[in-house]
C-alpha atoms as a PDB file:
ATOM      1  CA  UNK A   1      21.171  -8.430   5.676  1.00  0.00           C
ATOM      2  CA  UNK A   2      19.082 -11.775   5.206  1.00  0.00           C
ATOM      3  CA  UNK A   3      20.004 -12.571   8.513  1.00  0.00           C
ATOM      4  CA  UNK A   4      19.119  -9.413   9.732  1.00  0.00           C
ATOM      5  CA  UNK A   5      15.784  -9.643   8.564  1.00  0.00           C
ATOM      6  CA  UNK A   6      14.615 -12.679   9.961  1.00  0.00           C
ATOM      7  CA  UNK A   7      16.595 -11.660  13.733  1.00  0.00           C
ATOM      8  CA  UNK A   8      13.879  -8.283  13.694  1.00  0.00           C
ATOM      9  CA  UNK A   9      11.396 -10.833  12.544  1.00  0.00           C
ATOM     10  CA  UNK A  10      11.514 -12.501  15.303  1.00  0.00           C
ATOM     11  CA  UNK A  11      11.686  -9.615  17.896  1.00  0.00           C
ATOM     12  CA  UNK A  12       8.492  -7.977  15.382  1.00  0.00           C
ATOM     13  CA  UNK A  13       6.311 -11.334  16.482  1.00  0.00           C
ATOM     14  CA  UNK A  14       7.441 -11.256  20.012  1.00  0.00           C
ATOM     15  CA  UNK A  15       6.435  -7.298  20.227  1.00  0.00           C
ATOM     16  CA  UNK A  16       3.239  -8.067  18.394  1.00  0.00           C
ATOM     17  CA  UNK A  17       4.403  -5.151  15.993  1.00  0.00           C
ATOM     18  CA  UNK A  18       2.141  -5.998  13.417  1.00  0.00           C
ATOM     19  CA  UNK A  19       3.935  -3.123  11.279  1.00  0.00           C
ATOM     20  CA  UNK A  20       7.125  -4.725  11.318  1.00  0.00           C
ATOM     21  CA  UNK A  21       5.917  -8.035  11.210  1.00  0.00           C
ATOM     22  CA  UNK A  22       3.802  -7.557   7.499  1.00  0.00           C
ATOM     23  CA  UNK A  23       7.101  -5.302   6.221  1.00  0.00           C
ATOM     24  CA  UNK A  24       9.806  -7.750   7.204  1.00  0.00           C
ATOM     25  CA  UNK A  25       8.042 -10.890   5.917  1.00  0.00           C
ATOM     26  CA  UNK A  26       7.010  -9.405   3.119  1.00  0.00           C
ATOM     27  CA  UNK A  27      11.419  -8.012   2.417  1.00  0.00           C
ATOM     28  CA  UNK A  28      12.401 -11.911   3.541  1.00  0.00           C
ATOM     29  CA  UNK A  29      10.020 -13.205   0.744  1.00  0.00           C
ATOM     30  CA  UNK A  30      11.178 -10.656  -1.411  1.00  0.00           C
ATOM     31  CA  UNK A  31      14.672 -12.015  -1.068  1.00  0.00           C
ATOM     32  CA  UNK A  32      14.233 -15.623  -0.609  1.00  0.00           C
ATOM     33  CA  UNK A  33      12.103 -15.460  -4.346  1.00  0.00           C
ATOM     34  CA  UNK A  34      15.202 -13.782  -5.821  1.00  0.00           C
ATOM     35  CA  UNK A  35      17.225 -16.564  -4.527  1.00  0.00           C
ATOM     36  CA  UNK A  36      15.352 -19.234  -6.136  1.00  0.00           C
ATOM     37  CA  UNK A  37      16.387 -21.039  -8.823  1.00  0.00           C
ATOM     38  CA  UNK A  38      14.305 -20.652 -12.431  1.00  0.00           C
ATOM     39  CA  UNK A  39      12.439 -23.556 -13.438  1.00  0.00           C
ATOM     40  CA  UNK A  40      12.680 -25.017 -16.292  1.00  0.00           C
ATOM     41  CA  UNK A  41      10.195 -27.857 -17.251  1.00  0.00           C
ATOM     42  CA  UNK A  42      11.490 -30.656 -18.817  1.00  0.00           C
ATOM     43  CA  UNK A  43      10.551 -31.487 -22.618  1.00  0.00           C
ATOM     44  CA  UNK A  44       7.486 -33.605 -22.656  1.00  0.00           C
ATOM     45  CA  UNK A  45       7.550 -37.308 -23.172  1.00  0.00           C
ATOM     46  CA  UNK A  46       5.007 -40.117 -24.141  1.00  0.00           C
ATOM     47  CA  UNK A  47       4.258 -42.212 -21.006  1.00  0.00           C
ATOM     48  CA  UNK A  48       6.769 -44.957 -20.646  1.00  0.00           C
ATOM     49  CA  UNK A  49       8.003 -47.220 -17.957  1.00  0.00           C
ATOM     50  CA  UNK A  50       8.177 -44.630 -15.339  1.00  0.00           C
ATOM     51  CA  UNK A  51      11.593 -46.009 -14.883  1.00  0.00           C
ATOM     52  CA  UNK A  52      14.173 -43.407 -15.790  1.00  0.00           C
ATOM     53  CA  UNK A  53      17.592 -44.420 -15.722  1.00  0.00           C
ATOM     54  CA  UNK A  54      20.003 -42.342 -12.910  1.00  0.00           C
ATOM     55  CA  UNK A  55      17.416 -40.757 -11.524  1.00  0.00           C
ATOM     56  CA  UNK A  56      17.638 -40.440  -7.417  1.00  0.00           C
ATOM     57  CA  UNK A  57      14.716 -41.069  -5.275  1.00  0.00           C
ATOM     58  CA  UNK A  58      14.387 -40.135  -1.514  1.00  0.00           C
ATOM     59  CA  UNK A  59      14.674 -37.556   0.669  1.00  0.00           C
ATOM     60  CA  UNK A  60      16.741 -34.135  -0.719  1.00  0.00           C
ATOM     61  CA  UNK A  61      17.469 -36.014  -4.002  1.00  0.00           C
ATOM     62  CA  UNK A  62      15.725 -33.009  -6.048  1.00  0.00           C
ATOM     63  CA  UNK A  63      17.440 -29.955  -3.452  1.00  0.00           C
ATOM     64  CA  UNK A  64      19.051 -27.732  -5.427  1.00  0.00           C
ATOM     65  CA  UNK A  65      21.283 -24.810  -4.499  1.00  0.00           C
ATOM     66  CA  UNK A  66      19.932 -21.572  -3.900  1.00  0.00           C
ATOM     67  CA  UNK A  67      21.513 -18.679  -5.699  1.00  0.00           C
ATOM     68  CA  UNK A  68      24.000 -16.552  -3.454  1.00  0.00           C
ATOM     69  CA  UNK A  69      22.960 -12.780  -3.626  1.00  0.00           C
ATOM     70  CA  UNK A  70      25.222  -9.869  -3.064  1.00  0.00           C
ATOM     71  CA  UNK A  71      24.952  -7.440  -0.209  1.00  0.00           C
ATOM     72  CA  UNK A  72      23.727  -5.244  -3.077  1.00  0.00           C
ATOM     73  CA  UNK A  73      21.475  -7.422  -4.980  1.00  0.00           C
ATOM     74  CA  UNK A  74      19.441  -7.745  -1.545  1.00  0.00           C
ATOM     75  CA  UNK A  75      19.343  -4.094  -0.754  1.00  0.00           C
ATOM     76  CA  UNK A  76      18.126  -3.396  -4.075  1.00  0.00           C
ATOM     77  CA  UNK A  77      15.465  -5.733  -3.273  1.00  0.00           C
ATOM     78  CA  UNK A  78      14.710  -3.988  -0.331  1.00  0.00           C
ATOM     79  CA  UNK A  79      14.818  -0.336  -2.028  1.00  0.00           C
ATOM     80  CA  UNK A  80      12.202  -1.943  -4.833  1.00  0.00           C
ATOM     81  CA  UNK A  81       9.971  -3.094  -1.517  1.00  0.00           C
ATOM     82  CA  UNK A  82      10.313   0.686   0.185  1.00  0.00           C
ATOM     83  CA  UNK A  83       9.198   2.113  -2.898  1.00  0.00           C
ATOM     84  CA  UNK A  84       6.632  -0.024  -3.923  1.00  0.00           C
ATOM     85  CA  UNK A  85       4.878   1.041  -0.587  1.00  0.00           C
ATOM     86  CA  UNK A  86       5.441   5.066  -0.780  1.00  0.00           C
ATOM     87  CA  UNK A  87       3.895   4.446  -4.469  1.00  0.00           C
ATOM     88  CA  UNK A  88       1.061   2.805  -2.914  1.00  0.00           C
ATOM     89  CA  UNK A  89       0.345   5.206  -0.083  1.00  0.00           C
ATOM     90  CA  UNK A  90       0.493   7.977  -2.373  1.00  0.00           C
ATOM     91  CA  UNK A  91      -2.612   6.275  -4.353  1.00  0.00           C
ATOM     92  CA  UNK A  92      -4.218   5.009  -0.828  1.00  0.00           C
ATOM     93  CA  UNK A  93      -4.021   9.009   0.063  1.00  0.00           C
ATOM     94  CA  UNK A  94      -5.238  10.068  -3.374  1.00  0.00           C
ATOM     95  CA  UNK A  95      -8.245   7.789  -2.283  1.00  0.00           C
ATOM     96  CA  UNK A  96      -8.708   9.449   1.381  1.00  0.00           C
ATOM     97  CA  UNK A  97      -7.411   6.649   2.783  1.00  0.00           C
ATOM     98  CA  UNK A  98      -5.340   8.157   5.373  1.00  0.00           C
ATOM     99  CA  UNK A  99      -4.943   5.148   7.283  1.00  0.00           C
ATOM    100  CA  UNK A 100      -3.287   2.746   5.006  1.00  0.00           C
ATOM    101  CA  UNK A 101      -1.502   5.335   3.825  1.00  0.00           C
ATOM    102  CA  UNK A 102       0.275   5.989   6.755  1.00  0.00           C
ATOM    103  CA  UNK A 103       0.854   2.357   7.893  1.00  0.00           C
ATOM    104  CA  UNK A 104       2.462   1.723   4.200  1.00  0.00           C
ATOM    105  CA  UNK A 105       4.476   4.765   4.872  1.00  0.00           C
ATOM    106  CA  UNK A 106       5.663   2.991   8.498  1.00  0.00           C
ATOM    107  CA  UNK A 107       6.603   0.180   6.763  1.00  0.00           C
ATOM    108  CA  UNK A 108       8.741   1.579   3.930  1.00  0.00           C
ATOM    109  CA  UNK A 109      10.355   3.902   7.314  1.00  0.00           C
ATOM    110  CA  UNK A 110      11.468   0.563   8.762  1.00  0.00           C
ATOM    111  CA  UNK A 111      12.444  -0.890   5.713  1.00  0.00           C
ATOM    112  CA  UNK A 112      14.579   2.435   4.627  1.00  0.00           C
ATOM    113  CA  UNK A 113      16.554   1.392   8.044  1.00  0.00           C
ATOM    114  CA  UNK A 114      18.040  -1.924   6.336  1.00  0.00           C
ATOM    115  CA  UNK A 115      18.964  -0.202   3.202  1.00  0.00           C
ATOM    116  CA  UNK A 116      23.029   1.139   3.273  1.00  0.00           C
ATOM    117  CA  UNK A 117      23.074   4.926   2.336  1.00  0.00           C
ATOM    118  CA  UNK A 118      25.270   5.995  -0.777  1.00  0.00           C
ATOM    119  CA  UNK A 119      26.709   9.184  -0.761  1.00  0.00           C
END
């Protein structure tokens, strides 16, 4: 699905679908945040050296892995994104706001697309 995404992406910028372009980022962030890592910060230390013994300097030497999200995990992600946006147009309507409404409800349309139907 990630791959998915970013393919439409692309095709989005080069249609200048600014609809598509602001809903698929927005899913591909989504996802990409659920795929990072928690952080943890290390226990506090007095100022020493600076020297710490194994650590690894350079280029990549503090990567680590991303976590690897199910088919599932990611369309639940997506699902959370499509409502999050009919919730919102609801209030923008609420507030006469037709047309944010309706471009929130375009976006959670195209969104609905990438999401697998359960029966």
């Amino acid at each position: 699905m990630h791959s998915r995404l970013r393919r439409d992406l692309t095709l989005a910028l080069k249609a200048r679908d600014a609809v598509a372009v602001a809903a698929l980022r927005s899913a591909i962030a989504a996802i990409e945040n659920a795929e990072a890592i928690e952080f943890k910060s290390p226990p506090s230390r007095e100022m020493g050296s600076g020297h710490i013994a194994g650590a690894a300097a350079g280029v990549g030497s503090s990567d680590v892995a991303r976590r690897e999200l199910s088919d599932a995990d990611m369309a639940a992600i997506v699902n959370a994104q499509v409502e999050e946006r009919l919730q919102a147009a609801d209030q923008y309507e609420q507030l006469g706001r037709l047309d944010a409404a309706h471009r929130l409800k375009r976006e959670a349309a195209l969104l609905r697309a990438y999401v697998p139907r359960t029966t």
